[in-house]
Protein backbone atom coordinates (compact mmCIF):
# COMPACT_ATOMS: atom_id res chain seq x y z
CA UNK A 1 -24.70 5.69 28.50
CA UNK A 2 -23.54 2.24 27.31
CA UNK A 3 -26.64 0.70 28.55
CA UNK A 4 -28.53 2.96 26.69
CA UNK A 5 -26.46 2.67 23.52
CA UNK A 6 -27.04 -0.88 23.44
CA UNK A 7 -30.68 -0.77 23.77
CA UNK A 8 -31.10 1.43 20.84
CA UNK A 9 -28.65 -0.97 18.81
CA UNK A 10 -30.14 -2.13 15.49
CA UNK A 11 -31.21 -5.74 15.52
CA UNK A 12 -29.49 -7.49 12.30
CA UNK A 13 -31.45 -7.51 8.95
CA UNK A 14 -31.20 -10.91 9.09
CA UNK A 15 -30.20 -13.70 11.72
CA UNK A 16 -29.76 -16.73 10.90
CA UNK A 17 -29.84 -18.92 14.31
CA UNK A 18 -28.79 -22.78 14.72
CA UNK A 19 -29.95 -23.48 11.33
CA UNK A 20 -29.91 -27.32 10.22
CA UNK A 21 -31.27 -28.72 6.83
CA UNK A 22 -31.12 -32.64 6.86
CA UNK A 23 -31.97 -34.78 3.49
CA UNK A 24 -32.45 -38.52 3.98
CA UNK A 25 -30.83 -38.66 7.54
CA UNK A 26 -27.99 -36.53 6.11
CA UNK A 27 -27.32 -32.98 7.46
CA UNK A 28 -26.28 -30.56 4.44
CA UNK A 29 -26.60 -27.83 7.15
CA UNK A 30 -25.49 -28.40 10.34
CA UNK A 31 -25.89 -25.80 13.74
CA UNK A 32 -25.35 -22.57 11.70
CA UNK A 33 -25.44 -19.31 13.25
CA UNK A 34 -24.67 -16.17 10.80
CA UNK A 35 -26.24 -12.33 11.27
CA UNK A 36 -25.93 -9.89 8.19
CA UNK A 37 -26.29 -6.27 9.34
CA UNK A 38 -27.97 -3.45 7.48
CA UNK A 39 -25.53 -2.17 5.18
CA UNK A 40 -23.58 -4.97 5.50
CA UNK A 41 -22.34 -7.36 2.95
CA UNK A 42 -21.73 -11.07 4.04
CA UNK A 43 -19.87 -13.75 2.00
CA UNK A 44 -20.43 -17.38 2.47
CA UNK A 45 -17.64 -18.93 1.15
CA UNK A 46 -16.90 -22.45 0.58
CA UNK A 47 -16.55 -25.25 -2.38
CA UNK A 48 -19.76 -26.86 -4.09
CA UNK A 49 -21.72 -29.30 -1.97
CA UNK A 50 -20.69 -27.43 1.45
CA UNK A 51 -24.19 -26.14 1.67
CA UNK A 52 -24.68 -22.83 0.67
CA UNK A 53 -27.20 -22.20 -1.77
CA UNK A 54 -29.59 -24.52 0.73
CA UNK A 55 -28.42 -22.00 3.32
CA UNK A 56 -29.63 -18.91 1.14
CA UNK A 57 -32.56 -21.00 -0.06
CA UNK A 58 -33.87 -21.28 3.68
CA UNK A 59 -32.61 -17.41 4.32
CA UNK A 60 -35.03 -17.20 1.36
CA UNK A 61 -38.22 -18.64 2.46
CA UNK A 62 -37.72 -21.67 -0.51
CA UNK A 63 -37.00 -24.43 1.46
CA UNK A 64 -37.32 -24.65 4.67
CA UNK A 65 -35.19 -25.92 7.74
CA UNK A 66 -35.32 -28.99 10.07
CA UNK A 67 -34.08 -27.17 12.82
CA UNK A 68 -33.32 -23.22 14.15
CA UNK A 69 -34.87 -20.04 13.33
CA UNK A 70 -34.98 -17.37 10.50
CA UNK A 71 -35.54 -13.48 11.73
CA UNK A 72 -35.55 -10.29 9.71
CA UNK A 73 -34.61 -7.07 11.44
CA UNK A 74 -35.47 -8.72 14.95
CA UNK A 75 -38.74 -10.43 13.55
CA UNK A 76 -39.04 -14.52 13.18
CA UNK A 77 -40.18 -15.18 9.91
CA UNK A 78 -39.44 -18.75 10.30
CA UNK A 79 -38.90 -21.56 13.33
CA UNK A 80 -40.47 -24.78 14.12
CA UNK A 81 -44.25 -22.76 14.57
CA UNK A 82 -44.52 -20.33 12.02
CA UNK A 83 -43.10 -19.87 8.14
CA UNK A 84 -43.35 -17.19 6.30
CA UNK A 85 -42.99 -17.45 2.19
CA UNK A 86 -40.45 -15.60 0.26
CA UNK A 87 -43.08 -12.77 -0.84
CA UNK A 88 -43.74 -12.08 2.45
CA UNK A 89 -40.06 -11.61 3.70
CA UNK A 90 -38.97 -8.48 1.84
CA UNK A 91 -36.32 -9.96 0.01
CA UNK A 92 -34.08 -9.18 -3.34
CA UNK A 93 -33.18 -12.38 -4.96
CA UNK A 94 -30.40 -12.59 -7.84
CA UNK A 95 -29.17 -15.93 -9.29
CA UNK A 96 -26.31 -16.54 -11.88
CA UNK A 97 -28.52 -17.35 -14.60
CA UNK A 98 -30.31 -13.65 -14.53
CA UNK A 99 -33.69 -15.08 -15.29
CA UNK A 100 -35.16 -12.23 -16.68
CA UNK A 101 -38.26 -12.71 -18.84
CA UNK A 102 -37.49 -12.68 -22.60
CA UNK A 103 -40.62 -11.26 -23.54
CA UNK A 104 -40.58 -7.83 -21.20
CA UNK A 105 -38.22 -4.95 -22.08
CA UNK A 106 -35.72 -3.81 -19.83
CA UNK A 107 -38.23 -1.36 -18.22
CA UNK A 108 -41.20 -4.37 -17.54
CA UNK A 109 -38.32 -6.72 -16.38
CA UNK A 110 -37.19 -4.16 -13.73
CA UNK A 111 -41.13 -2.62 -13.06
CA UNK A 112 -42.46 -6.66 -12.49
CA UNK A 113 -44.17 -7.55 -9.54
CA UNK A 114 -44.53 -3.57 -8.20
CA UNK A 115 -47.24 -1.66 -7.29
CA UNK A 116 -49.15 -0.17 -10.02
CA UNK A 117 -48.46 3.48 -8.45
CA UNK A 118 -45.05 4.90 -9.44
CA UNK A 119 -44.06 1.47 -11.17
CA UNK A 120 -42.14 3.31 -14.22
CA UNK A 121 -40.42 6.06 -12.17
CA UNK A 122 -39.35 3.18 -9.94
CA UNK A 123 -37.61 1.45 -12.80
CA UNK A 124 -36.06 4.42 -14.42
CA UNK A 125 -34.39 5.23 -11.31
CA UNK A 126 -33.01 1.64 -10.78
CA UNK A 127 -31.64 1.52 -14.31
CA UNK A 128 -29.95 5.10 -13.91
CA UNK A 129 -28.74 3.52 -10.88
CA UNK A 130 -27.23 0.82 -12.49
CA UNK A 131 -25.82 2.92 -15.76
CA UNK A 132 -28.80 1.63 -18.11
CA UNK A 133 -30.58 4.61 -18.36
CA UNK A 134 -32.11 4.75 -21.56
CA UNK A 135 -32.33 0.93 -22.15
CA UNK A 136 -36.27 0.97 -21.24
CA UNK A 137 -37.35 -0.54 -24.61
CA UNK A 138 -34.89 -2.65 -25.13
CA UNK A 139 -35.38 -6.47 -24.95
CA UNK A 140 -32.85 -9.13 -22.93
CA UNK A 141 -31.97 -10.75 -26.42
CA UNK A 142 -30.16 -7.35 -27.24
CA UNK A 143 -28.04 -6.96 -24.25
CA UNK A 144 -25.04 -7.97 -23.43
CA UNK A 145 -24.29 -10.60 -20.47
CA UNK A 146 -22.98 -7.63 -18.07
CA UNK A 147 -26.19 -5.43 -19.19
CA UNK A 148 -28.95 -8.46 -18.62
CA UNK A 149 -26.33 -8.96 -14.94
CA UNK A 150 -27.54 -4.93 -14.32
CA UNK A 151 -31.21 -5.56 -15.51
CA UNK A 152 -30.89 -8.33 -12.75
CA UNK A 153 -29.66 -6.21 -10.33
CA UNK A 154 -31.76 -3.24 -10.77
CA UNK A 155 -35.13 -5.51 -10.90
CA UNK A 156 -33.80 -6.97 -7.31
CA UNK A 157 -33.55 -3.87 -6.18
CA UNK A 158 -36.77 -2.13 -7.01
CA UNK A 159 -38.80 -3.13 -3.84
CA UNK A 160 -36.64 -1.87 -1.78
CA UNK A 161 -35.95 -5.33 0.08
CA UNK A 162 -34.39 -5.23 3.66
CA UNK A 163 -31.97 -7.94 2.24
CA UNK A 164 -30.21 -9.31 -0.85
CA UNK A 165 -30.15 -12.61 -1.43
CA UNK A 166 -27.38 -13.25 -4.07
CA UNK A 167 -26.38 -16.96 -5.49
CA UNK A 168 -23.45 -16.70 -7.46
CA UNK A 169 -24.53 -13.94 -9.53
CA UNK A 170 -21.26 -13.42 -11.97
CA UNK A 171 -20.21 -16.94 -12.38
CA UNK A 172 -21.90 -16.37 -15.89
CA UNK A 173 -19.51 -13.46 -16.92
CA UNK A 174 -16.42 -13.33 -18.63
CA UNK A 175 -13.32 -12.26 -15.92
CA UNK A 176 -12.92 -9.35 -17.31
CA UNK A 177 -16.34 -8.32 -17.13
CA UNK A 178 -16.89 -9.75 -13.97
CA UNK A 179 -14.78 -7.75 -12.24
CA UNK A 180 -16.06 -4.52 -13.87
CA UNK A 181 -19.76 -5.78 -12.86
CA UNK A 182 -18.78 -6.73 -9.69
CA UNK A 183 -17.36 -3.60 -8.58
CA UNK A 184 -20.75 -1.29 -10.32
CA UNK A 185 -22.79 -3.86 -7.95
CA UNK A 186 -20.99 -3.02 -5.23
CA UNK A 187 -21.28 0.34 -5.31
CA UNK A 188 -24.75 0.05 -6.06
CA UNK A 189 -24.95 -2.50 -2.93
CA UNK A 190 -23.39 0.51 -0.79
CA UNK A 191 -25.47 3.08 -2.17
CA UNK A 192 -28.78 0.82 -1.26
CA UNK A 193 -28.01 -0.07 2.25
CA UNK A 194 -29.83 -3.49 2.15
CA UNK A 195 -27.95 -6.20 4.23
CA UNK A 196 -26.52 -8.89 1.67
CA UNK A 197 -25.94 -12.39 2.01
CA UNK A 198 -23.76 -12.94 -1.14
CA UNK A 199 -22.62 -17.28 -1.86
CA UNK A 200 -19.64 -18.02 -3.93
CA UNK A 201 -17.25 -20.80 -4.68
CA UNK A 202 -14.59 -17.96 -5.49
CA UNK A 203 -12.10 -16.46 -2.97
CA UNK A 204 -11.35 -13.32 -5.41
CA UNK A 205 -14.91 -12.43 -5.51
CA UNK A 206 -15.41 -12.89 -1.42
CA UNK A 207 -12.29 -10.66 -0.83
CA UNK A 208 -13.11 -8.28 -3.57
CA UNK A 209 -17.16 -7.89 -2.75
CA UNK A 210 -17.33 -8.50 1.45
CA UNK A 211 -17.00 -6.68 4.67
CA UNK A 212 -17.23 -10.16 6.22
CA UNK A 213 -16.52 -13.75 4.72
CA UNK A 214 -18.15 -16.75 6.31
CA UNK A 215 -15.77 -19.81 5.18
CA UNK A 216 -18.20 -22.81 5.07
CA UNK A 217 -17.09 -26.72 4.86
CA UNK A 218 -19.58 -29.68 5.06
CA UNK A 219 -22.55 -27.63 5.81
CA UNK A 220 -20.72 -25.58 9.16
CA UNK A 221 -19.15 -22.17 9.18
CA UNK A 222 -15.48 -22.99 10.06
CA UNK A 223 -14.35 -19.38 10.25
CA UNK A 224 -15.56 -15.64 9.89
CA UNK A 225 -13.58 -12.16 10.28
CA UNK A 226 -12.93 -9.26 7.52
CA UNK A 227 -11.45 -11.02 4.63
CA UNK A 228 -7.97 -9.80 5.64
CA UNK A 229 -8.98 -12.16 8.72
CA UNK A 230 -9.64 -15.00 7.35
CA UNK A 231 -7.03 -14.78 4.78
CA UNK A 232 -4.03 -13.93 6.97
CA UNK A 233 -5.10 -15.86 10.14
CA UNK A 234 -6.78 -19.57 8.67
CA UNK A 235 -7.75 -21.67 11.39
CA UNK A 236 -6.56 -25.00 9.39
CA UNK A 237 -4.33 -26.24 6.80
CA UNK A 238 -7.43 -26.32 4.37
CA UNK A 239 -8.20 -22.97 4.93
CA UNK A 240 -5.07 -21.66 4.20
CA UNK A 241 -5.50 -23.74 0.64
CA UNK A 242 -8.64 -22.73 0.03
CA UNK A 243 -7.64 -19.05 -0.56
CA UNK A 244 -4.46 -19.71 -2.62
CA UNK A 245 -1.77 -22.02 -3.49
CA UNK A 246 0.35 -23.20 -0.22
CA UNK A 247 3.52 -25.21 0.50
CA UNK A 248 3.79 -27.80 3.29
CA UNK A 249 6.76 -28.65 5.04
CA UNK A 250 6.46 -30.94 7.50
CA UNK A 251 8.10 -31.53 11.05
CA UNK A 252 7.65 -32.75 14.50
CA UNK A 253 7.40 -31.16 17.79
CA UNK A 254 10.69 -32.08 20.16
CA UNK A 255 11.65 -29.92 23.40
CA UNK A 256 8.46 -27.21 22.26
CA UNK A 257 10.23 -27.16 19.04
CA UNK A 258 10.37 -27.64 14.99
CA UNK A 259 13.16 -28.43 13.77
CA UNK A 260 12.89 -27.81 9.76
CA UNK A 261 15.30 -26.93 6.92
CA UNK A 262 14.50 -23.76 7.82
CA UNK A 263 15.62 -23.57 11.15
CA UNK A 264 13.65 -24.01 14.58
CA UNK A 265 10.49 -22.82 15.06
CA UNK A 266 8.27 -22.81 18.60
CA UNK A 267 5.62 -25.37 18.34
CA UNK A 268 1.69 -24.63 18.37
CA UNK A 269 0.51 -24.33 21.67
CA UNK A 270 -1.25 -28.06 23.07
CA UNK A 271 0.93 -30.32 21.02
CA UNK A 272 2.20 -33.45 22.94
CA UNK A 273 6.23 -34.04 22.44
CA UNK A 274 6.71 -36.29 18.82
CA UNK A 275 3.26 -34.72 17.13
CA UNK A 276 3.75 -34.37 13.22
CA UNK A 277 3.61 -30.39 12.17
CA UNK A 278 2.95 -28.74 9.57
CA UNK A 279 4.39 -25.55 8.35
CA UNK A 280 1.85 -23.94 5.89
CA UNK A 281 3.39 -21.04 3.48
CA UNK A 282 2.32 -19.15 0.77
CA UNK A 283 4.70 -19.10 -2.80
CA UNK A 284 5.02 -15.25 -2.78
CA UNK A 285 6.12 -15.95 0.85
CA UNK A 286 9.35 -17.36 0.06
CA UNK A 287 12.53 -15.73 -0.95
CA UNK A 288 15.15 -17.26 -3.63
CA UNK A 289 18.97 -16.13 -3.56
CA UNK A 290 20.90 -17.11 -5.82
CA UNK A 291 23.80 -19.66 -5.17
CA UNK A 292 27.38 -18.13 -4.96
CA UNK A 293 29.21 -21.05 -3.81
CA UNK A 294 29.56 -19.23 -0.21
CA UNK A 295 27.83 -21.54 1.56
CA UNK A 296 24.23 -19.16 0.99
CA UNK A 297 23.09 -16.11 2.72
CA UNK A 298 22.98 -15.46 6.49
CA UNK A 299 19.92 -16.23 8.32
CA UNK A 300 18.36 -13.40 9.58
CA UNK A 301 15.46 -12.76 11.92
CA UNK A 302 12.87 -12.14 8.89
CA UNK A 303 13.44 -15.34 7.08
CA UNK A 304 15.41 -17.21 9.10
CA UNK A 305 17.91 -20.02 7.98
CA UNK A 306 17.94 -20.57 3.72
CA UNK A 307 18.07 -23.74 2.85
CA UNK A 308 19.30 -24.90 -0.65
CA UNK A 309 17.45 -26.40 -3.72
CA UNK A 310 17.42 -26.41 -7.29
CA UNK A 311 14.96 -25.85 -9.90
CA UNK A 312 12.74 -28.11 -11.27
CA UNK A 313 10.28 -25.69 -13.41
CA UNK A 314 10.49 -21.97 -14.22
CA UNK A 315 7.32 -20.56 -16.04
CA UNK A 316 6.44 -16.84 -16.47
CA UNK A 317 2.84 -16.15 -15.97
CA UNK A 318 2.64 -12.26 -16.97
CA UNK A 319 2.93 -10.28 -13.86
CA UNK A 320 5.02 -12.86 -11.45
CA UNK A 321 7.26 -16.00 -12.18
CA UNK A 322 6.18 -19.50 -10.65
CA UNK A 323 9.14 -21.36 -10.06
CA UNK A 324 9.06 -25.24 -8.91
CA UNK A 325 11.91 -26.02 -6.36
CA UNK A 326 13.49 -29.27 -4.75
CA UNK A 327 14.57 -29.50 -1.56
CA UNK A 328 18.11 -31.28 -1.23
CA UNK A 329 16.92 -31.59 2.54
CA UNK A 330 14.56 -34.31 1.55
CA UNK A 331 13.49 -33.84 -2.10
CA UNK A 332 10.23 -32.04 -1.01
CA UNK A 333 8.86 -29.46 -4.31
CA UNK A 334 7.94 -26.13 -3.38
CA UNK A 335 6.44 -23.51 -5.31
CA UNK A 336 7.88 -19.75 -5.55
CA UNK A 337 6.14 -16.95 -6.75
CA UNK A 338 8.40 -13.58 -7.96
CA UNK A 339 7.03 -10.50 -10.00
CA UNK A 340 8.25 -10.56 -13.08
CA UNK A 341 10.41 -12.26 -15.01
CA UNK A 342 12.49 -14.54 -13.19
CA UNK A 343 13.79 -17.49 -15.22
CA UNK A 344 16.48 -19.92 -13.66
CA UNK A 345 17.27 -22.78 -15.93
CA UNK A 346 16.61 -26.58 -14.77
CA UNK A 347 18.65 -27.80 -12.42
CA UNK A 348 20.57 -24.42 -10.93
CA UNK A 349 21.23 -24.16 -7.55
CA UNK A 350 19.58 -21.70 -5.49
CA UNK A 351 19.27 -20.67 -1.32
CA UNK A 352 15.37 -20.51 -0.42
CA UNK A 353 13.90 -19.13 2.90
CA UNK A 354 10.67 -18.15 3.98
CA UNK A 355 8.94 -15.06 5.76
CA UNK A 356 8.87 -17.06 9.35
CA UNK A 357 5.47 -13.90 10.00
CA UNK A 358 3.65 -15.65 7.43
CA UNK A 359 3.63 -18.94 8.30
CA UNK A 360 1.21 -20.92 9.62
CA UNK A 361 1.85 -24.04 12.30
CA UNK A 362 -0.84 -26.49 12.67
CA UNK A 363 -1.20 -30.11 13.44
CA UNK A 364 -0.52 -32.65 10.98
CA UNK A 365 -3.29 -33.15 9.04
CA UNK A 366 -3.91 -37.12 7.52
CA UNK A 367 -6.26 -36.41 5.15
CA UNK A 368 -8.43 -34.58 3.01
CA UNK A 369 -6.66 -31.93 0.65
């Protein structure tokens, strides 16, 4: 039965296999290896430069790659023999700049480039589908930036593509907005089934938008799993950073230990006796007591040993407090996150510990951020 299971297993809507893209003897895509299944939505994550928007240009059919293979639903589309443009590769395409054309209505926008038969009907439907029904005659100069994002939308939908090609579509919008267009697309995204290969430069959009983020970092995938994957299980220090502010407290390995302000902790597996550590840790994953002149609270198996500090900076930032911390260990500053208002004047002592299951050990790290 499981052989027969896996023979009628969908192929993915789109494979992308050992893809390379080299400018001037430089690759800006290097061996990279991503599928996007039907239905599925796929983030590639990573900071500008990393590579991409050239990756979703090639998924495209724009540009094409020096090396690997391009295959929709099973099908090569493009390899070192054969390339097939992006009209040909039943595509949606959406880019942060909307490009709709000012001089079509709403209706003309979403109805361009189908088939005469049905054209209208088609575009009503995608603009109900999107909550514009009723905007038909209206032009792109009258709409707001989160309608023109849903014109965008519901014109990239209209053919029906296999898969959605989106290049940070709601960089444009105000936060606010974005997050209400966002979560409309999303739905609509659902509704549609098409596979979607979604790039941003923002970890709140990738963990609010994906079923799988693909972290990217000079033109490689360095990690993919469910957001709550890659966000609570980073393979590197940068990782770790690139999804929110961390602390670093740094140590060495002696007798398969760390010894730290914080008490011991077991050393990453591999590490030769005397390698540098470092003990990556989230603000809202450290815990502040206040100081009672007791000599501090007991460790305990959550947060092991507290350690003592005082305050450099308190600031209140709406829901949480940010507090800035000195170590009198060594004079390292870390940062503290509490909800609400939490406001401990310059220079008061306080016991700090940390939640030792969500911490992350790696090897020191000597550069880069």
């Amino acid at each position: 039965m499981a052989d027969e299971d896996h023979l009628t297993e969908k192929p993915p809507r789109l494979s992308l296999n050992g893809i390379s893209r080299i400018y001037d003897g430089k690759a800006v895509v290097e061996d990279l290896t991503l599928d996007v299944a039907e239905g599925e939505i796929v983030c590639l994550l990573g900071p500008s430069g990393c590579g991409k928007s050239t990756t979703l240009r090639i998924a495209a059919g724009v540009e094409r790659q020096s090396a690997g293979s391009v295959a929709l639903d099973g099908a090569v589309v493009s390899d070192d023999r054969r390339h097939a443009p992006p009209e040909a590769r039943s595509i949606g395409l959406m880019f942060q700049d909307f490009a709709l054309f000012p001089h079509l209505n709403v209706a003309d926008n979403v109805a361009f480039g189908l088939k005469r038969g049905g054209r209208r009907a088609a575009a009503a439907d995608q603009l109900r589908r999107v909550g514009l029904a009723g905007y038909e005659t209206k032009y792109p100069h009258q709409l707001s930036g989160g309608e023109q994002q849903r014109v965008a939308l519901a014109r990239a939908l209209a053919p029906k593509p296999r898969v959605m090609l989106m290049d940070e579509p709601f960089s444009g919008l105000d936060k606010r907005l974005r997050d209400e267009v966002r979560d409309e697309a999303l739905s609509v995204l659902k509704e549609e089934g098409a596979g979607v290969l979604l790039v941003t430069h923002e970890p709140d959009e990738a963990m609010r938008m994906a079923d799988r983020v693909a972290l990217m970092r000079d033109g490689r995938i360095v990690q993919i799993g469910a957001p709550y994957h890659v966000y609570n299980y980073p393979v590197d220090r940068r990782a770790a950073a690139f999804f929110s502010d961390i602390n670093v407290i740094k140590g060495v390995a002696r007798s398969r230990q760390i010894d730290t302000p914080f008490g011991l902790f077991l050393s990453p597996p591999g590490l030769v006796e005397g390698a540098e550590v470092e003990i990556v840790i989230r603000p809202q994953h450290l815990k502040i007591d206040p100081d009672l002149g007791n000599g501090g609270p007991r460790p305990s198996s959550a947060h092991g040993a507290p350690a003592r500090c005082v305050v450099e900076r308190a600031r209140f930032m709406g829901s949480e407090s940010l507090i800035e911390l000195r170590m009198d260990h060594d004079g390292t500053v870390l940062r503290a996150t509490v909800p609400g208002a939490y406001m401990p004047e310059k220079g008061a002592g306080l016991w700090l510990s940390m939640r030792r299951d969500r911490c992350f050990l790696f090897a020191a790290q000597h550069s880069g951020p």
